[in-house]
C-alpha atoms as a PDB file:
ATOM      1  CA  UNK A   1     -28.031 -36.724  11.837  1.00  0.00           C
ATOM      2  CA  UNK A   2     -26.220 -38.542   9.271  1.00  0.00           C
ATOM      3  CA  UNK A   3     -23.446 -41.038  10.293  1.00  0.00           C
ATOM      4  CA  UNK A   4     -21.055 -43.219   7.296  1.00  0.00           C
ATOM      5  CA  UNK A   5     -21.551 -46.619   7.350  1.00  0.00           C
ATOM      6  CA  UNK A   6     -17.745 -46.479   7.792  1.00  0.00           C
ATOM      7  CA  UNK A   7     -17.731 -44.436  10.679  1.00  0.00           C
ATOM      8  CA  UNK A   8     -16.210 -45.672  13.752  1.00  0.00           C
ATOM      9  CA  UNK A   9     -18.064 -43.986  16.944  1.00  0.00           C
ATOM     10  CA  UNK A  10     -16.554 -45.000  20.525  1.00  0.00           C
ATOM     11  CA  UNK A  11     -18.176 -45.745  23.663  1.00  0.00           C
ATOM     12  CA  UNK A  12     -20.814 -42.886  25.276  1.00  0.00           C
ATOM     13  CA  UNK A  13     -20.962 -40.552  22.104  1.00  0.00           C
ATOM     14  CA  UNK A  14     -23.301 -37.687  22.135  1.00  0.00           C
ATOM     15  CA  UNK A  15     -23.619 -36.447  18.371  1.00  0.00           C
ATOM     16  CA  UNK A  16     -25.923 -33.114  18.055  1.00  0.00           C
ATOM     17  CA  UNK A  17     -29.146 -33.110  15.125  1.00  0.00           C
ATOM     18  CA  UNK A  18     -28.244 -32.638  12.036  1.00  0.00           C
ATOM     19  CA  UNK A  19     -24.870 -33.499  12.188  1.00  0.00           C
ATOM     20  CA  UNK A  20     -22.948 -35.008   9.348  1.00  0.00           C
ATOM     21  CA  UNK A  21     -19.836 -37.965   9.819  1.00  0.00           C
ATOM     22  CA  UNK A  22     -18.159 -38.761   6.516  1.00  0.00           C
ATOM     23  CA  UNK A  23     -16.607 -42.032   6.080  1.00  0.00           C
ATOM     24  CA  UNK A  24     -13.558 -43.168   7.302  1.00  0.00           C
ATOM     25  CA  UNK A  25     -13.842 -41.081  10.684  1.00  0.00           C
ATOM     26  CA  UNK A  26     -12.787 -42.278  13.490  1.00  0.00           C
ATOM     27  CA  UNK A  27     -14.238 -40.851  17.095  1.00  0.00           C
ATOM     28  CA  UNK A  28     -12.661 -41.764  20.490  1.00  0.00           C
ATOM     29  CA  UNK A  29     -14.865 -42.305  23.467  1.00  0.00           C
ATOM     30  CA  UNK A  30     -16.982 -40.125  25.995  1.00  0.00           C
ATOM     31  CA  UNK A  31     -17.141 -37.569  23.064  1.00  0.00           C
ATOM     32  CA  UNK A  32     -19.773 -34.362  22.412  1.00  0.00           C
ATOM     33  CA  UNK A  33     -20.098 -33.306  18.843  1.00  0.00           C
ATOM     34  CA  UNK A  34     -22.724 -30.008  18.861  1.00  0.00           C
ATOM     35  CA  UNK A  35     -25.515 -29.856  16.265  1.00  0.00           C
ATOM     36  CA  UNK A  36     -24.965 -29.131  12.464  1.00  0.00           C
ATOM     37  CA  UNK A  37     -21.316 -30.058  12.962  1.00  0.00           C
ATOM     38  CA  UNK A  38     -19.298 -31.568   9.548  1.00  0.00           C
ATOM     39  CA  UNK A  39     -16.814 -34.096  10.044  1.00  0.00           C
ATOM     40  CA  UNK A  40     -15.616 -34.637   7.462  1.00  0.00           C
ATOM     41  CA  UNK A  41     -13.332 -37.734   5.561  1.00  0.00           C
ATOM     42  CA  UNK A  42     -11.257 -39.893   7.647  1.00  0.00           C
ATOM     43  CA  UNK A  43     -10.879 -37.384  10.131  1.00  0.00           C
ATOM     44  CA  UNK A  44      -9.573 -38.630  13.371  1.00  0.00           C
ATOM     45  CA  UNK A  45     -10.804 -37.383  17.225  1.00  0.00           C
ATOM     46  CA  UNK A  46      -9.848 -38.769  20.848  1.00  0.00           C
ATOM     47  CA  UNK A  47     -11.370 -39.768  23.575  1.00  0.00           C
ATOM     48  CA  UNK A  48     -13.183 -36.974  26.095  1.00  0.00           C
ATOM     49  CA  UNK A  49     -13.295 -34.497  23.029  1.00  0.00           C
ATOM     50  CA  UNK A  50     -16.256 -31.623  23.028  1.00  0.00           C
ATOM     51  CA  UNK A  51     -16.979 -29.890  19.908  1.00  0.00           C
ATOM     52  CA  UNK A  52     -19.422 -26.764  19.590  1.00  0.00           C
ATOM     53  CA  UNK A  53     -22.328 -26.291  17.174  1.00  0.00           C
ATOM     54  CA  UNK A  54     -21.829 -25.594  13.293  1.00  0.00           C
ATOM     55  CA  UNK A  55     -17.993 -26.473  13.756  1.00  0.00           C
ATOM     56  CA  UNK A  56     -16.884 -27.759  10.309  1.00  0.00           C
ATOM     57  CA  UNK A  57     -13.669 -30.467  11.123  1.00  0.00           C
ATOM     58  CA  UNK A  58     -11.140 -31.590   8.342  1.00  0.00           C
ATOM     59  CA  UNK A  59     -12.342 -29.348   5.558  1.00  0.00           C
ATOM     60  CA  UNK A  60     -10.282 -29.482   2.445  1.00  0.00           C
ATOM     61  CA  UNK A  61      -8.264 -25.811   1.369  1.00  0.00           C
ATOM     62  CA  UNK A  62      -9.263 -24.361  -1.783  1.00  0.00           C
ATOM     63  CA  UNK A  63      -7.471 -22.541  -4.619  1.00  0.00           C
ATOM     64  CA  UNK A  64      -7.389 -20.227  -7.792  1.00  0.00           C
ATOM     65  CA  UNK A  65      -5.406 -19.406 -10.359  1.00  0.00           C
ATOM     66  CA  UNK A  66      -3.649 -15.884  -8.391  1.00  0.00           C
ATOM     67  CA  UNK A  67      -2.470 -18.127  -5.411  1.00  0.00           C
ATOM     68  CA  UNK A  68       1.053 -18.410  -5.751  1.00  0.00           C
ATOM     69  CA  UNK A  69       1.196 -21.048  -3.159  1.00  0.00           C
ATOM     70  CA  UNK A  70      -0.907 -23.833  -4.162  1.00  0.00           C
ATOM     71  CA  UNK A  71      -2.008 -25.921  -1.510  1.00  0.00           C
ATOM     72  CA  UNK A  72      -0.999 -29.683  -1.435  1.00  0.00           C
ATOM     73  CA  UNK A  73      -3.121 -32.207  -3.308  1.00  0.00           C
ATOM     74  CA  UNK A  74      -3.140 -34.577  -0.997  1.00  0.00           C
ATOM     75  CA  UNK A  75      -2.976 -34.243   3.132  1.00  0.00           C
ATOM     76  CA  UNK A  76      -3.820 -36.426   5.472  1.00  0.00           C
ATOM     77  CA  UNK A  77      -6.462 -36.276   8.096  1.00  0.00           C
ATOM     78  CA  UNK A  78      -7.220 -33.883  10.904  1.00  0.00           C
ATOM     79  CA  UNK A  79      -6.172 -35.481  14.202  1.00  0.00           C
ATOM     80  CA  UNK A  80      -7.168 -34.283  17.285  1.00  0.00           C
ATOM     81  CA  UNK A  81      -5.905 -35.439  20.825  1.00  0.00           C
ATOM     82  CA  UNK A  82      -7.698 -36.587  23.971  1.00  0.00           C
ATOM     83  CA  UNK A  83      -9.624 -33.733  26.019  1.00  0.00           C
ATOM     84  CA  UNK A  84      -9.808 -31.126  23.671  1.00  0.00           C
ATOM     85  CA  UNK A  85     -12.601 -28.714  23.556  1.00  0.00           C
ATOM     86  CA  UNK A  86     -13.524 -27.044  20.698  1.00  0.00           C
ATOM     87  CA  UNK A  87     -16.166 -23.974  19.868  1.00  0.00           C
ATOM     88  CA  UNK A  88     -18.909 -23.317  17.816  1.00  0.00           C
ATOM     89  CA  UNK A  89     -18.776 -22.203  14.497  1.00  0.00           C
ATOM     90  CA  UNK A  90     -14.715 -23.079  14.329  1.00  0.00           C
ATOM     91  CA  UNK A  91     -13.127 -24.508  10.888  1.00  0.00           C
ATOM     92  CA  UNK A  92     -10.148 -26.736  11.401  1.00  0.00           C
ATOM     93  CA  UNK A  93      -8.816 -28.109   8.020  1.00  0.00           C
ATOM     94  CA  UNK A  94      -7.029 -31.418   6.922  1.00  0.00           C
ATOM     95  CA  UNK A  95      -3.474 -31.931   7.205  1.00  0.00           C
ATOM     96  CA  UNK A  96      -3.320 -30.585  11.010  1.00  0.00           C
ATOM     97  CA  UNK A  97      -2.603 -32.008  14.064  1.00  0.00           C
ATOM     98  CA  UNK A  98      -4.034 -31.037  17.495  1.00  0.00           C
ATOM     99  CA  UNK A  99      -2.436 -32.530  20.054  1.00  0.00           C
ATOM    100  CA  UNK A 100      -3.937 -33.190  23.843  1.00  0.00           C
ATOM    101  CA  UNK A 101      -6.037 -30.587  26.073  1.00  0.00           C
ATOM    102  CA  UNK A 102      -5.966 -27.826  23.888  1.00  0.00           C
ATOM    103  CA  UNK A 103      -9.032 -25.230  23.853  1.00  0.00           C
ATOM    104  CA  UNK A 104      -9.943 -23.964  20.416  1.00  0.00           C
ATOM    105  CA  UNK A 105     -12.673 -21.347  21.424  1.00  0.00           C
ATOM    106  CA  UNK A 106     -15.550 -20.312  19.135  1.00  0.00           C
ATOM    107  CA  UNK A 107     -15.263 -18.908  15.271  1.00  0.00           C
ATOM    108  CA  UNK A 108     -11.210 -20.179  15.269  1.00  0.00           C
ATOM    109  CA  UNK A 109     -10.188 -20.648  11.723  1.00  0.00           C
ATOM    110  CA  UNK A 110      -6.891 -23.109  11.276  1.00  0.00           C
ATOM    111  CA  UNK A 111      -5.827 -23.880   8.331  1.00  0.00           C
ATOM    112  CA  UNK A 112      -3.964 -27.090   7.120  1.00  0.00           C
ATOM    113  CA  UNK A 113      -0.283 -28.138   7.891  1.00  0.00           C
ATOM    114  CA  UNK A 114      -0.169 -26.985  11.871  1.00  0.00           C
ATOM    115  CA  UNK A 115       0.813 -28.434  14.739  1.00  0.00           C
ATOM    116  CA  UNK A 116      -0.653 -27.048  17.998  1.00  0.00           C
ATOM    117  CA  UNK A 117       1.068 -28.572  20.992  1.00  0.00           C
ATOM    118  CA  UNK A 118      -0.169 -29.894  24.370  1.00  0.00           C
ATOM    119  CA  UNK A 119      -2.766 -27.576  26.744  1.00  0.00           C
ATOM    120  CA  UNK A 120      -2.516 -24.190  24.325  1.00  0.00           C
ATOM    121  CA  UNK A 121      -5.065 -21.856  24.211  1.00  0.00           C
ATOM    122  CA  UNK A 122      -6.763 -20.505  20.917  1.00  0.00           C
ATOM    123  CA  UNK A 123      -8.762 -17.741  21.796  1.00  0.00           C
ATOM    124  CA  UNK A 124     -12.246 -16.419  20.191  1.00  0.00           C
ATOM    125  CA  UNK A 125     -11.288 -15.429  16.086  1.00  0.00           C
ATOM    126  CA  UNK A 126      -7.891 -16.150  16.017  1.00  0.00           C
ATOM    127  CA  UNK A 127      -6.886 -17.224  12.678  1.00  0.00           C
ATOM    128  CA  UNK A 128      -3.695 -19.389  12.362  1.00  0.00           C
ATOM    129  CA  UNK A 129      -2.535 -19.854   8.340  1.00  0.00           C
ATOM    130  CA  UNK A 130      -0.793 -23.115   6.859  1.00  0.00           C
ATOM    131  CA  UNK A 131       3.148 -24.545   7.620  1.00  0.00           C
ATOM    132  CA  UNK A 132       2.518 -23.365  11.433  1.00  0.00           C
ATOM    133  CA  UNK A 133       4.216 -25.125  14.360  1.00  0.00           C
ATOM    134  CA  UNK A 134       2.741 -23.844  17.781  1.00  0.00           C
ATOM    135  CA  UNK A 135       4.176 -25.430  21.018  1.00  0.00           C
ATOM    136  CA  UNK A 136       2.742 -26.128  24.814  1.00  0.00           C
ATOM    137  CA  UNK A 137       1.427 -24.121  26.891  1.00  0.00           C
ATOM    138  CA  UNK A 138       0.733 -21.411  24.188  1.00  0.00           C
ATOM    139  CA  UNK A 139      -1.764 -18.913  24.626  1.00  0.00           C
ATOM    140  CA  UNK A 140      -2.874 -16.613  22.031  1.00  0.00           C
ATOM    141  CA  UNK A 141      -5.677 -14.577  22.764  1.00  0.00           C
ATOM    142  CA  UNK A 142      -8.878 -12.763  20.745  1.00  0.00           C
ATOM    143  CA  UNK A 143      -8.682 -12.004  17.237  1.00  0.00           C
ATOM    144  CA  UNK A 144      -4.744 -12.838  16.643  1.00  0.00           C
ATOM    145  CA  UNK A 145      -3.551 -13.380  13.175  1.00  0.00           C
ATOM    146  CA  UNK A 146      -0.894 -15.801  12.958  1.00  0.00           C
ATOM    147  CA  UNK A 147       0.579 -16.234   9.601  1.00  0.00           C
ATOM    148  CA  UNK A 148       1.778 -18.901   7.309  1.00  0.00           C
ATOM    149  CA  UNK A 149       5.011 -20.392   7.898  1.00  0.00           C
ATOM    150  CA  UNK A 150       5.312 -19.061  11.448  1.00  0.00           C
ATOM    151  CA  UNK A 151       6.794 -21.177  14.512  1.00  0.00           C
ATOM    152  CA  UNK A 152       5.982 -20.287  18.456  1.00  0.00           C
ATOM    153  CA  UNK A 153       7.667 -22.207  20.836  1.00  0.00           C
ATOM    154  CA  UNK A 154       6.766 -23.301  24.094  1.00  0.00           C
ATOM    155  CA  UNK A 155       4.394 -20.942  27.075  1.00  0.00           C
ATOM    156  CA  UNK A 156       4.730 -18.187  25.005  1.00  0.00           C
ATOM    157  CA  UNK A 157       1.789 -15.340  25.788  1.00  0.00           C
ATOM    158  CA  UNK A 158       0.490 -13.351  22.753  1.00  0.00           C
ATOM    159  CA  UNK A 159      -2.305 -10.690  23.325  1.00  0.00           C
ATOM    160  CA  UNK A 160      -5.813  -9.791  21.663  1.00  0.00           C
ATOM    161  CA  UNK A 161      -5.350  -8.471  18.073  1.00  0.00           C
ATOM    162  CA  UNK A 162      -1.700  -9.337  17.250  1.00  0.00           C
ATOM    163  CA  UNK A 163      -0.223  -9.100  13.696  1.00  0.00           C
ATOM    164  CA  UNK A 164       2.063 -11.003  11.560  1.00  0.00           C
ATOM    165  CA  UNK A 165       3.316 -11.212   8.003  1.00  0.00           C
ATOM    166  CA  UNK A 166       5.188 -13.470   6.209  1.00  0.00           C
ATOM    167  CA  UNK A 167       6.101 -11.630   2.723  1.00  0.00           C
ATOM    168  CA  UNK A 168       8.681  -8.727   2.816  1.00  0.00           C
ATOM    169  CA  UNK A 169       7.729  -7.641  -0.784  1.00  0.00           C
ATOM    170  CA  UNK A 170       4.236  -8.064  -0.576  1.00  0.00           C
ATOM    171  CA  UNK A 171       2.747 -10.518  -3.428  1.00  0.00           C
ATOM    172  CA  UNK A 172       5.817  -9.166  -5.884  1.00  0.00           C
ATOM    173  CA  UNK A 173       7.167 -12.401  -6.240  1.00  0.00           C
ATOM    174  CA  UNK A 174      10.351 -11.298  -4.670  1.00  0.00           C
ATOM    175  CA  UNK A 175      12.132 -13.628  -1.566  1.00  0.00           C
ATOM    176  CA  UNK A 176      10.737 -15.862   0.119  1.00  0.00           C
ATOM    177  CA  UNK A 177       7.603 -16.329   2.653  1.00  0.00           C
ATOM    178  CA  UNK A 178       8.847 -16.701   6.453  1.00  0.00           C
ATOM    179  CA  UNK A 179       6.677 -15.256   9.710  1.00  0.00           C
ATOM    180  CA  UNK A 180       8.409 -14.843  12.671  1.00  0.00           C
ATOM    181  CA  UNK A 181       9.760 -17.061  15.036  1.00  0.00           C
ATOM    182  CA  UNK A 182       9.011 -16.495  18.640  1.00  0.00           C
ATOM    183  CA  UNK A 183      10.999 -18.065  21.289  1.00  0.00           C
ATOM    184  CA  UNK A 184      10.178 -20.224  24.200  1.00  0.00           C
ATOM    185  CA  UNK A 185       8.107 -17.892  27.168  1.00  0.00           C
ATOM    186  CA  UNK A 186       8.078 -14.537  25.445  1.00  0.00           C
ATOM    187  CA  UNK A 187       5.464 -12.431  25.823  1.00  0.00           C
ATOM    188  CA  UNK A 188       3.477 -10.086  22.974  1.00  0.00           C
ATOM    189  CA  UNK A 189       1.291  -7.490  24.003  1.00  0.00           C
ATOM    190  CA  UNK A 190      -1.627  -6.174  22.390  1.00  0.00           C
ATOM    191  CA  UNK A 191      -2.322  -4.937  19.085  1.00  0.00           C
ATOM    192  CA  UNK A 192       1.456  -5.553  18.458  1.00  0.00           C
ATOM    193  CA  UNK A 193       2.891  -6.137  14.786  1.00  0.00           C
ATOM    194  CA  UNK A 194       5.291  -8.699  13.626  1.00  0.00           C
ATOM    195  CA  UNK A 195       7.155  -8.637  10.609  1.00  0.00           C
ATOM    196  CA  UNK A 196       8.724 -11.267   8.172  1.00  0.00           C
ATOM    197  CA  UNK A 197      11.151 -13.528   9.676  1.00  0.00           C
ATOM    198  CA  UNK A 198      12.264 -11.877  12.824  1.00  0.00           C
ATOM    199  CA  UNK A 199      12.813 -13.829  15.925  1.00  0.00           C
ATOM    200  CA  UNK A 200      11.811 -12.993  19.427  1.00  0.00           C
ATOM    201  CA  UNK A 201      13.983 -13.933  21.799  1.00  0.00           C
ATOM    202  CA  UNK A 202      13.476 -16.442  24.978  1.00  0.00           C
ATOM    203  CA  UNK A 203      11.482 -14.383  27.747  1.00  0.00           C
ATOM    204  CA  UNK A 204      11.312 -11.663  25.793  1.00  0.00           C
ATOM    205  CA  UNK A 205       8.405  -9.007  25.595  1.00  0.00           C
ATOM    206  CA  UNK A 206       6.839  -6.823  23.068  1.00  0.00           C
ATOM    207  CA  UNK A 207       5.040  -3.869  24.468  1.00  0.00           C
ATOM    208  CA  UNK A 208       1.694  -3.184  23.002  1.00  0.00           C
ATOM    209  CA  UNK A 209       1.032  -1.795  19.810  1.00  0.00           C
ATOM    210  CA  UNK A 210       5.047  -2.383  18.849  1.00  0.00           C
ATOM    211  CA  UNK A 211       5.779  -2.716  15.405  1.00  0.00           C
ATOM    212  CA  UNK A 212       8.897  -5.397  15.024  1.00  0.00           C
ATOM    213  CA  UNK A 213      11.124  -4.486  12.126  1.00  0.00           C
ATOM    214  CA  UNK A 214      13.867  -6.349  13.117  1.00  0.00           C
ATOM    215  CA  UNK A 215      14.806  -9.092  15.901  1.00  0.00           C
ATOM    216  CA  UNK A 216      14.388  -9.242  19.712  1.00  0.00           C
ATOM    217  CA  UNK A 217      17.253 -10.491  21.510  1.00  0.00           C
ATOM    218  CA  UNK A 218      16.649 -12.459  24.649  1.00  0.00           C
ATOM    219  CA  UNK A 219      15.387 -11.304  27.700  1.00  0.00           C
ATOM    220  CA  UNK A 220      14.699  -7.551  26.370  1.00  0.00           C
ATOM    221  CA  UNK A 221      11.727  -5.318  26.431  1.00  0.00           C
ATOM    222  CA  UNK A 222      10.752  -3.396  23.702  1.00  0.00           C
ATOM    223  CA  UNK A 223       7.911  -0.574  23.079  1.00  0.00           C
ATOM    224  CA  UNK A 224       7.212   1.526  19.898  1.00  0.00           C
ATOM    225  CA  UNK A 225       6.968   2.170  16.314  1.00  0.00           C
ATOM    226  CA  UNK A 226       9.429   0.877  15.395  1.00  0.00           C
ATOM    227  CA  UNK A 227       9.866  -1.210  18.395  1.00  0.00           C
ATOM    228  CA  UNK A 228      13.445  -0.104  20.529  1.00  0.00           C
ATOM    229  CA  UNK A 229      14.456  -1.752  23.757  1.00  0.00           C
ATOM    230  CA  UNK A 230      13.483  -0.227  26.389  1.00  0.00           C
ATOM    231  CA  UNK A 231      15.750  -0.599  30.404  1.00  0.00           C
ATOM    232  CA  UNK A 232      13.807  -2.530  32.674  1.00  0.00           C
END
């Protein structure tokens, strides 16, 4: 274990073996940090917090030439609430806010600029990309793919294996990158597909394996490939 003279550990820590603590970090109190965990810089963690082995915390994005979306050269620390539990083997990057009682389960990659709201679920593998805004009372089960620039409102439901894109024209340089938007308590079954800036209505659901070409009005059910409303 290896903790930065700057470190600031709270009351009743329990920090695994070799586990690292860059400086500038700042840990709340009653907290369980697994073994071979990275914290790194000036990342910031509540109070009542438990975090799984080999879970890397405020990592840093990387970049090449090909990207056409740099990330940002500077972002500011990780934050994460009060009585949130995260897995093992999870990477969380800087720039990203978790907020209070969320569950980040084990080998969860989120990337930097998102902001996951109060109590929402992030089920085993489910990979959530940069600019992402994810309400309360969200759950989004196994293996999900939730794509840059993407916003989910509040208690919505999305299935195991769900799909989204963000780029119409596919890396040709053409319009712009937008995911979907999916409104407050809709619900997305499995395997489904989402397409570039659609919305899903409020209370709306997406029958499983649906491929959305075009938006969901509120309240409607659709099925299919490509998805059509179906009368409930």
């Amino acid at each position: 274990m290896h903790i930065h003279q700057s470190a600031k550990i709270g009351s009743d820590t329990k920090i695994g073996e070799y586990t690292i603590i860059e400086d500038g970090v700042i840990i709340g109190d009653h907290v369980e940090i697994g073994h071979y965990c990275m914290i790194k810089k000036d990342t910031v963690i509540g109070s009542d917090v438990k975090i799984g082995d080999l879970t890397i915390l405020g990592k840093s994005p990387n970049s090449n030439k090909k990207m056409a979306r740099k990330p940002k050269g500077t972002l500011p620390p990780l934050e994460i609430g009060n009585n949130v539990i995260i897995g093992s083997h999870a990477i969380l990057y800087r720039g990203s806010i978790v907020n209070d009682g969320v569950l980040i389960a084990d080998q969860v990659s989120m990337r930097e600029q998102i902001n996951i709201g109060t109590h929402t679920i992030l089920g085993r593998q489910v990979m959530v990309e940069p600019n992402t805004s994810i309400g309360s009372y969200v759950t989004i089960q196994t293996g999900s793919y939730i794509t840059a620039d993407t916003t989910i409102e509040e208690r919505v439901f999305i299935g195991p294996c769900c799909s989204m894109s963000n780029d119409k024209y596919m890396a040709t340089g053409r319009g712009i990158h937008k995911g979907p938007t999916i409104k407050e308590q809709a619900k997305i079954g499995n395997n489904a597909t989402l397409l570039p800036d659609i919305v899903i209505g409020k209370q709306s659901v997406v029958g499983a394996g649906a491929v959305v070409t075009r938006d969901v009005p509120d309240n409607m059910t659709v099925v299919g490939s490509p998805a059509r409303e179906i009368k409930m």
